[in-house]
C-alpha atoms as a PDB file:
ATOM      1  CA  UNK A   1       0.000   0.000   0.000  1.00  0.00           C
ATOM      2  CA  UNK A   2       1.578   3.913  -0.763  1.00  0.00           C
ATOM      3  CA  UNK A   3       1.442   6.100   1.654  1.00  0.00           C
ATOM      4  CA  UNK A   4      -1.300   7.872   0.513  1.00  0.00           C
ATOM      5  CA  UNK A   5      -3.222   4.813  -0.245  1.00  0.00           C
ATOM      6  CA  UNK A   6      -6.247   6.946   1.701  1.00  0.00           C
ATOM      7  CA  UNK A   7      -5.533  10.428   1.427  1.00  0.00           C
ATOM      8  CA  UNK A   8      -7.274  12.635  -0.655  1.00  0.00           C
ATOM      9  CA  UNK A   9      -5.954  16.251  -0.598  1.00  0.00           C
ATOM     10  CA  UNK A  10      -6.443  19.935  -2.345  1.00  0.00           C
ATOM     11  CA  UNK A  11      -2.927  22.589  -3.099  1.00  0.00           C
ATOM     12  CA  UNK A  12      -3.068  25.412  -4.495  1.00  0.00           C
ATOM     13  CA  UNK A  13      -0.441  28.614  -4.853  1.00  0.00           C
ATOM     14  CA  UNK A  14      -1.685  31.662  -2.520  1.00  0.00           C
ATOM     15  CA  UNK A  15      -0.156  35.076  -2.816  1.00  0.00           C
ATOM     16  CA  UNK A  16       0.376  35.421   0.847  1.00  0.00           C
ATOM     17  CA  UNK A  17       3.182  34.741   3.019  1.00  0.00           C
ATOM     18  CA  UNK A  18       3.033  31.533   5.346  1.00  0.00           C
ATOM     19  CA  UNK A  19       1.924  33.844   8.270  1.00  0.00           C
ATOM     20  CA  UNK A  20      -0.743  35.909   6.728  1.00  0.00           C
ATOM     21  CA  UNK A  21      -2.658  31.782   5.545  1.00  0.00           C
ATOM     22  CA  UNK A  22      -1.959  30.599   9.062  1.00  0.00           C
ATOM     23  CA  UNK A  23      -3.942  33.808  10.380  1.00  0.00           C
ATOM     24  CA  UNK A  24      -6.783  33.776   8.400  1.00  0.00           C
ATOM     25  CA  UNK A  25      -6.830  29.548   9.210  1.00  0.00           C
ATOM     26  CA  UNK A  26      -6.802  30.925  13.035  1.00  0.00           C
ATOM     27  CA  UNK A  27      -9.010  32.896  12.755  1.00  0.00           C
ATOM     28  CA  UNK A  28     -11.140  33.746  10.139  1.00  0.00           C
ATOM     29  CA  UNK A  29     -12.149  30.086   9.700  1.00  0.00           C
ATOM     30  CA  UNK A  30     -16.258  30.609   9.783  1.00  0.00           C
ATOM     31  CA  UNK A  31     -15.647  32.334   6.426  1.00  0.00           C
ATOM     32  CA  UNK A  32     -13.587  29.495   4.530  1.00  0.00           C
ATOM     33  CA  UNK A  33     -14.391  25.994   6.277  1.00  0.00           C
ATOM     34  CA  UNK A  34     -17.239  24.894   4.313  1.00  0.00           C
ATOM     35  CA  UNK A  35     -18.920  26.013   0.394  1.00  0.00           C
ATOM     36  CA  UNK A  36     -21.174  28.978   0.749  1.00  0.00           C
ATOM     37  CA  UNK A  37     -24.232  28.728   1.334  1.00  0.00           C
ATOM     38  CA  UNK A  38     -22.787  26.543   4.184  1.00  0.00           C
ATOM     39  CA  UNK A  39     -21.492  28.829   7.028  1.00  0.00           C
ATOM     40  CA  UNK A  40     -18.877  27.423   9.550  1.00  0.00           C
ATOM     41  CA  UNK A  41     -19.601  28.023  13.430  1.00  0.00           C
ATOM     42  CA  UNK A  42     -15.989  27.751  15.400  1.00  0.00           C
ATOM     43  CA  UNK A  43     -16.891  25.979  18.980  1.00  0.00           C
ATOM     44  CA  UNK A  44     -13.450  25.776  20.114  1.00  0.00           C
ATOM     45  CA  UNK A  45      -9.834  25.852  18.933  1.00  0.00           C
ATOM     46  CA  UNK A  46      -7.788  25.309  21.353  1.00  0.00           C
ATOM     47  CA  UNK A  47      -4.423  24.886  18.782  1.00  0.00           C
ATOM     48  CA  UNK A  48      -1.985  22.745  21.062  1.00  0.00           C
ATOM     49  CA  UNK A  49      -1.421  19.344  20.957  1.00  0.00           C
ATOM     50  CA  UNK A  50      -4.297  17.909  22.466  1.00  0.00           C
ATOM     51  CA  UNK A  51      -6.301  20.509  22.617  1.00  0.00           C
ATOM     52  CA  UNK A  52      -9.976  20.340  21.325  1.00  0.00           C
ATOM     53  CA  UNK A  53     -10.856  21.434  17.844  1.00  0.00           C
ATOM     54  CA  UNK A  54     -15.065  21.915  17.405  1.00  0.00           C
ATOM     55  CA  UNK A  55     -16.479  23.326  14.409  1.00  0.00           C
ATOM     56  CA  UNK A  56     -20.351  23.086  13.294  1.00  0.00           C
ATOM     57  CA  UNK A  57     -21.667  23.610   9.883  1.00  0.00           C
ATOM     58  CA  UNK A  58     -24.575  25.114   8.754  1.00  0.00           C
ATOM     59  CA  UNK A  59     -26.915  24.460   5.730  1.00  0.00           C
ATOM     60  CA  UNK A  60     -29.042  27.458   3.913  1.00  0.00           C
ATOM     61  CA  UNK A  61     -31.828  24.806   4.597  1.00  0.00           C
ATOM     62  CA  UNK A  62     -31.811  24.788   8.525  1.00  0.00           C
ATOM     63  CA  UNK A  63     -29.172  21.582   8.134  1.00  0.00           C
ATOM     64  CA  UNK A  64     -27.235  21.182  10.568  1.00  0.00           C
ATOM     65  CA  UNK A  65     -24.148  19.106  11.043  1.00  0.00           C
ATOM     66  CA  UNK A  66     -23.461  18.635  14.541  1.00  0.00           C
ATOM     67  CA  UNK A  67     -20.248  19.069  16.365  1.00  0.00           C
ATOM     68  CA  UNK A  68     -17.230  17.780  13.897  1.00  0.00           C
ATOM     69  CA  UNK A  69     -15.490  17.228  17.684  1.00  0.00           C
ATOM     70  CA  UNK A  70     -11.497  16.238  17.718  1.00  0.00           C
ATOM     71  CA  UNK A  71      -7.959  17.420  18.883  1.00  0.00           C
ATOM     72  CA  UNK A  72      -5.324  18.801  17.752  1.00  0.00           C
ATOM     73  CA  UNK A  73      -2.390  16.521  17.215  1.00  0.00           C
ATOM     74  CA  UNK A  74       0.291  18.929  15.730  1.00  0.00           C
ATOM     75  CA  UNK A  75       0.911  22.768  15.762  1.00  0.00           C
ATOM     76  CA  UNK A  76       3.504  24.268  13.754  1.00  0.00           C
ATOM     77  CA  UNK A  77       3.373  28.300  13.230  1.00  0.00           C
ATOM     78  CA  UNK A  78       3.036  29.409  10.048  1.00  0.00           C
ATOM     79  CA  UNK A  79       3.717  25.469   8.561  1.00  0.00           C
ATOM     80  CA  UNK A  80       1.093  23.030   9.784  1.00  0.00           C
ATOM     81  CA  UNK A  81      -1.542  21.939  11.377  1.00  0.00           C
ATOM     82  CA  UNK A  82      -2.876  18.332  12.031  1.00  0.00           C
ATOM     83  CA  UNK A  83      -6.002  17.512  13.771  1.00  0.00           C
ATOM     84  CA  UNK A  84      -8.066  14.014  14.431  1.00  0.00           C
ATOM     85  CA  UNK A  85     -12.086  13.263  15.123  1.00  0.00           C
ATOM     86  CA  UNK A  86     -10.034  10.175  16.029  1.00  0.00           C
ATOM     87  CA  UNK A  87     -10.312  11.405  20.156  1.00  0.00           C
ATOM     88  CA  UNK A  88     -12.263  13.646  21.361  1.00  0.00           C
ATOM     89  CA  UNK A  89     -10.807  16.140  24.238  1.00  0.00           C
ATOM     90  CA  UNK A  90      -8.911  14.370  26.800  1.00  0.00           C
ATOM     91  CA  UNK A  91      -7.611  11.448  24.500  1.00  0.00           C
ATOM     92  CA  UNK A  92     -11.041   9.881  24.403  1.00  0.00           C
ATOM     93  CA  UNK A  93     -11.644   7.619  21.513  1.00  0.00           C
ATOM     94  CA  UNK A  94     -14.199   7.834  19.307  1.00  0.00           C
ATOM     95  CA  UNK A  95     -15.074   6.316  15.938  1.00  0.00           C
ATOM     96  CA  UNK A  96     -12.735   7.816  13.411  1.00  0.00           C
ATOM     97  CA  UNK A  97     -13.450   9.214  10.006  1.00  0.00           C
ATOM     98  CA  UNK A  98      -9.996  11.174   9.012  1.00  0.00           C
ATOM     99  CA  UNK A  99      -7.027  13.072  10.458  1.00  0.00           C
ATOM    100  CA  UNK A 100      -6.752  16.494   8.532  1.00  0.00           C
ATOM    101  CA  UNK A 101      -2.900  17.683   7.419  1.00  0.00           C
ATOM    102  CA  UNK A 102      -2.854  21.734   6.817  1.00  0.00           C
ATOM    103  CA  UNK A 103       0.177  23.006   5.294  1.00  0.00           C
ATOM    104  CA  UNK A 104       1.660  26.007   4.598  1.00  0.00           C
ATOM    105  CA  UNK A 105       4.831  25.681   2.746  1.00  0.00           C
ATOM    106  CA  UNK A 106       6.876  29.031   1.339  1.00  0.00           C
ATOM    107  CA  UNK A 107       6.561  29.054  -2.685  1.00  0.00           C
ATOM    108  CA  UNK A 108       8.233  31.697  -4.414  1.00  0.00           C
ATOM    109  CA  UNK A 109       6.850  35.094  -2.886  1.00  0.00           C
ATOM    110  CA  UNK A 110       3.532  33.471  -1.864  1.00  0.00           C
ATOM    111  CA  UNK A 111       2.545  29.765  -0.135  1.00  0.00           C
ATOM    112  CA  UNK A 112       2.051  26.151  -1.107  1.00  0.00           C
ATOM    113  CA  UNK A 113      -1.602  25.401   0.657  1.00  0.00           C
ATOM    114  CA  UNK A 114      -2.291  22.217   0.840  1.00  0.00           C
ATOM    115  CA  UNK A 115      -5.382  20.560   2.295  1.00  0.00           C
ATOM    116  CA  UNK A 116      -4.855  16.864   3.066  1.00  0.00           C
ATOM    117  CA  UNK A 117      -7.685  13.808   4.593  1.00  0.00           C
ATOM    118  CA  UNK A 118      -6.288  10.911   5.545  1.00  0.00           C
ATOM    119  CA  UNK A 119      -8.827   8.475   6.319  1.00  0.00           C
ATOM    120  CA  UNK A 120      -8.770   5.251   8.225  1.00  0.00           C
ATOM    121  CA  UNK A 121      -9.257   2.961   5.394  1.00  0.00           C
ATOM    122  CA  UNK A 122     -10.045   2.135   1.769  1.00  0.00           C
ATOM    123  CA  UNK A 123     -13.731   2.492   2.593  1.00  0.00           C
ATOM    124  CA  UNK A 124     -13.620   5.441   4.443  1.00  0.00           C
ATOM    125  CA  UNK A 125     -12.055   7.574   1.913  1.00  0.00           C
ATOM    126  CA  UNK A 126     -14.475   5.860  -1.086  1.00  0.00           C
ATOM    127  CA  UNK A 127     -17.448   7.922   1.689  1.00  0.00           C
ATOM    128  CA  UNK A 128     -15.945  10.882   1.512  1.00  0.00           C
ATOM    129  CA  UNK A 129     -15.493  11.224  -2.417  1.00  0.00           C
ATOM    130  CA  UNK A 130     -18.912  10.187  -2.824  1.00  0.00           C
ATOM    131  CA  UNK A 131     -19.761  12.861  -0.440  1.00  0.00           C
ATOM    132  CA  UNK A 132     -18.013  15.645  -2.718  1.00  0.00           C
ATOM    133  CA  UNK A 133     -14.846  15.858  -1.520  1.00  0.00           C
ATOM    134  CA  UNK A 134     -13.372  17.330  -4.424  1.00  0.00           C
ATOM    135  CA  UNK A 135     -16.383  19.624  -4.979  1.00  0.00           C
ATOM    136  CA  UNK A 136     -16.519  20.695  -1.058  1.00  0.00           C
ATOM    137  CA  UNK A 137     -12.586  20.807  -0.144  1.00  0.00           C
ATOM    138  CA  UNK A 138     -12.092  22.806  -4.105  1.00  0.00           C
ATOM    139  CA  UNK A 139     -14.808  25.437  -3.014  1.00  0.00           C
ATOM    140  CA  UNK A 140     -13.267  25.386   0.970  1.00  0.00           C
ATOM    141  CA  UNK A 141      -9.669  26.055  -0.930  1.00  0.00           C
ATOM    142  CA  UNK A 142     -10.892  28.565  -3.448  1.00  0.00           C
ATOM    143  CA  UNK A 143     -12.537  30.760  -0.447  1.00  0.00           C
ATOM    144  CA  UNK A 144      -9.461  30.516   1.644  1.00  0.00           C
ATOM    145  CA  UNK A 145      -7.379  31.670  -1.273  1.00  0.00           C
ATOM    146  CA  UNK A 146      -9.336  34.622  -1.890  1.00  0.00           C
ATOM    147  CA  UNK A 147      -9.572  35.772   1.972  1.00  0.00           C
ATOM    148  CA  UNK A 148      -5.994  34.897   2.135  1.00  0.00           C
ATOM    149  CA  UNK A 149      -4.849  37.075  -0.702  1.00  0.00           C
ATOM    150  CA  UNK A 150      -7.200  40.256   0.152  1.00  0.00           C
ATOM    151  CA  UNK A 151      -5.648  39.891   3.845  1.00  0.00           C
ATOM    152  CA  UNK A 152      -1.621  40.235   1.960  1.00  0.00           C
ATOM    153  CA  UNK A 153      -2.998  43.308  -0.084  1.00  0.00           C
ATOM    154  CA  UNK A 154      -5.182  44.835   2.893  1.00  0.00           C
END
């Protein structure tokens, strides 16, 4: 099996330095995390290993997705960020779906973003295409980008 045997991931080039993408990640993340209509709620971010990560989404419909609960597993300034829905605060299990790689790497002037899921298996990552990855993570990516960009210029 490759390494990324069950990862599906996004990249793109942003025109912002490492620092200004990690800020708007911080904090701006009701505004990227999920395709408009959907709005992002931010619970809790708590960005040290172990520390809980809680984000709810929003349809234009009244849907609503429930707490996406996990921790944080990694956090590197300005580089990367890894979290899990693998524990919940405190190191408590709970039925996995993926571990989420953020990355900020310098590119020229600007930033290599890259967007990875790793999922737990074969089956869960077959889910989560059929979901719209591509489609959701693309339109999460593009609106990060933008917000990103006007934040360098602004």
């Amino acid at each position: 099996m490759s390494e990324d045997a069950h990862e599906l991931s996004v990249t793109c080039p942003i025109a912002a330095s490492p620092a200004t993408c990690w800020t708007v990640w911080r904090d701006r993340k009701g505004e990227w995390f999920c395709p408009k209509p959907w709005r992002a709620e931010v619970i809790e971010e708590d960005m040290r290993p172990g520390g809980r990560s809680a984000v709810r989404m929003f349809g234009p419909d009244g849907e609503d997705s429930g707490p996406m609960e996990g921790v944080f597993l990694e956090v590197v300034p300005h580089e990367r960020i890894v979290t899990t829905d693998a524990y919940a605060v405190g190191w408590v299990p709970q039925t996995p779906f993926l571990t989420a790689i953020w990355s900020f790497a310098p590119e020229g002037e600007g930033t290599r973003f890259t967007a990875t899921a790793r999922h737990w298996d074969a089956g869960a990552k077959a889910r989560h295409l059929e979901m719209g990855f591509h489609p959701g993570w693309d339109a999460m990516m593009a609106q990060f980008k933008v917000l990103c960009e006007a934040a360098a210029v602004g």
